[in-house]
Protein backbone atom coordinates (compact mmCIF):
# COMPACT_ATOMS: atom_id res chain seq x y z
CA UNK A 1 104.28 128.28 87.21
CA UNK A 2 101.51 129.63 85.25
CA UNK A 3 100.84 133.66 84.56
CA UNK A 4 98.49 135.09 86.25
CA UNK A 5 95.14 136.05 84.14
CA UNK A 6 92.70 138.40 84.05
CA UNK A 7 90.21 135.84 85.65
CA UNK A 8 92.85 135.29 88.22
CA UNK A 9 92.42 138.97 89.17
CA UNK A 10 88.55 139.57 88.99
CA UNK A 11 86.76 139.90 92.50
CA UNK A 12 83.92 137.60 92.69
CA UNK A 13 81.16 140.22 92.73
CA UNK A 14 82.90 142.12 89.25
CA UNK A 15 83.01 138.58 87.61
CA UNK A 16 79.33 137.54 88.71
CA UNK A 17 78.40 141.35 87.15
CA UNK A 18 80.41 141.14 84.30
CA UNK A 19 78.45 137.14 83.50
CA UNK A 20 75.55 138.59 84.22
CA UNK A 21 76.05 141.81 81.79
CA UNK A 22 77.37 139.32 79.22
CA UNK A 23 74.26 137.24 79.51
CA UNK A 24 76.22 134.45 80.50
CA UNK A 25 77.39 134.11 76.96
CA UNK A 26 81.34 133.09 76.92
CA UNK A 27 81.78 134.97 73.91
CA UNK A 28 80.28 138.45 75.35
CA UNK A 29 82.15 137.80 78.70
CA UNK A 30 85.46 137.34 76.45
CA UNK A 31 84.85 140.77 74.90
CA UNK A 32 84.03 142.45 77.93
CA UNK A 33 87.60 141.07 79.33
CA UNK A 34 89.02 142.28 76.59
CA UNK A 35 90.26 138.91 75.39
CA UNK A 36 89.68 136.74 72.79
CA UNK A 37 87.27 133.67 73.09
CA UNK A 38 90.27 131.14 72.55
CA UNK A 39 92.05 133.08 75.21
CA UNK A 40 89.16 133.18 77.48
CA UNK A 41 89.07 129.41 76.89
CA UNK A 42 92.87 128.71 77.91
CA UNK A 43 92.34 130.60 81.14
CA UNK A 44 89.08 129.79 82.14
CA UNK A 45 90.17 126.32 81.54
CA UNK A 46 93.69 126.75 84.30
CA UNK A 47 91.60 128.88 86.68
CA UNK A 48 88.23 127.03 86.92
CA UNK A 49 88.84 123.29 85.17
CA UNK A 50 86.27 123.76 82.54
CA UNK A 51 84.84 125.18 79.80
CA UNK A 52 83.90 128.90 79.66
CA UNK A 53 80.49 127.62 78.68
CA UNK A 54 80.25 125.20 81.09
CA UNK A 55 81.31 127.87 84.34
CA UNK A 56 78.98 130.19 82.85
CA UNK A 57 75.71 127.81 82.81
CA UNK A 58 77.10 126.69 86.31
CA UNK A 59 76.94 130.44 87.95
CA UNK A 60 74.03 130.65 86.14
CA UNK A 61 72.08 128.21 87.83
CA UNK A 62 73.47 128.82 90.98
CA UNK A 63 72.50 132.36 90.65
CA UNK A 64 68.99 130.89 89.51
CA UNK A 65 68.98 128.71 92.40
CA UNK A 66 69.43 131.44 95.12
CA UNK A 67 66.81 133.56 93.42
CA UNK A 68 64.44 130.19 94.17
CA UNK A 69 65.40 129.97 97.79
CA UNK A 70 64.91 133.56 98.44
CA UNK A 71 61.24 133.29 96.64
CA UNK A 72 61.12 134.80 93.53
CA UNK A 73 58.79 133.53 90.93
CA UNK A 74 59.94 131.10 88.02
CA UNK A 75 59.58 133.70 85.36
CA UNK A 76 61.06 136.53 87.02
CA UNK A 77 63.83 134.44 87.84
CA UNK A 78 64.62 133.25 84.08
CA UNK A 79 64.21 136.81 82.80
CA UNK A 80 67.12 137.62 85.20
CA UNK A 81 69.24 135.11 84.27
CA UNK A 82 68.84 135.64 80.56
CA UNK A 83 66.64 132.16 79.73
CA UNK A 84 64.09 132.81 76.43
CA UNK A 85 61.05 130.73 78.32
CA UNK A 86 60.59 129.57 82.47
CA UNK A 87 60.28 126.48 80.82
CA UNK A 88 63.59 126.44 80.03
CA UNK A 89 65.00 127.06 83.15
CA UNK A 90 63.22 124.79 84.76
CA UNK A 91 64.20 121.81 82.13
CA UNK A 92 67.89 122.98 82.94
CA UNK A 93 67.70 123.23 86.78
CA UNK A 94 65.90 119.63 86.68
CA UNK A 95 68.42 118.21 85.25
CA UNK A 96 71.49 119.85 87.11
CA UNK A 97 69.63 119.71 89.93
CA UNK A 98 67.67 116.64 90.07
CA UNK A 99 64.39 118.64 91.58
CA UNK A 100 62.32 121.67 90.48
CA UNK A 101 62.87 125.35 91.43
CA UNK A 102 59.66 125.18 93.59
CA UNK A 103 62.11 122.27 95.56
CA UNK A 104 64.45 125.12 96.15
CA UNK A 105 61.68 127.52 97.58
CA UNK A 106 59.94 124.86 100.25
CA UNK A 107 63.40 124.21 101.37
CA UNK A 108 63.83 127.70 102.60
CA UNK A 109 60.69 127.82 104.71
C-alpha cells in the first residue's frame, strides 16, 4: 500500500488553480506543493501514470479545449493557458487532437 500524497489530497478545482498559477510548468507546480520536482515526479507518476509534464500539457489542452467549445477566440485562449504565440496552440491541439480549435467551436453550435 502506497502513502498517500499531496496530489492524492488536492480537490480538483485547487489542483486545476494551482497548474494554472504555475503556468503549467511541473517545476513551478512542484514548488507551489512544496515538494521537490523529483518528488513531484514519483507521485505524479503513482497518482496519474505519467509524467508531471505530460499531465500538465494534458489539463492544459483540455482546459484549452473547453475554452474553444464555449467560444473564445484562439488568442485569448493561448494567453490563458500560458502558450507564447496562437500558433502554438493550435500546432499542439492539432496534433493531440487531430482537428483545429475552430473544430471544437462548430461542434458546440
Amino acid at each position: 500500500m502506497r502513502k498517500s500524497s499531496a496530489l492524492d489530497r488536492l480537490h480538483p478545482d485547487e489542483f486545476m488553480r494551482l497548474a494554472v498559477k504555475a503556468n503549467f510548468d511541473a517545476v513551478s507546480f512542484a514548488i507551489l506543493l512544496k515538494m521537490n520536482l523529483r518528488t513531484l515526479e514519483r507521485h505524479f507518476k503513482q497518482v496519474f501514470g505519467c509524467s508531471p509534464r505530460e499531465g500538465l500539457e494534458r489539463l492544459r489542452l483540455a482546459a484549452a479545449r473547453t475554452m474553444a467549445e464555449d467560444g473564445f477566440q484562439t488568442e485569448e485562449i493561448a494567453r490563458t493557458m500560458g502558450y507564447k504565440r496562437a500558433s502554438h496552440l493550435a500546432t499542439r491541439v492539432r496534433q493531440t487532437y487531430g482537428v483545429s480549435l475552430q473544430k471544437f467551436k462548430k461542434r458546440r453550435r
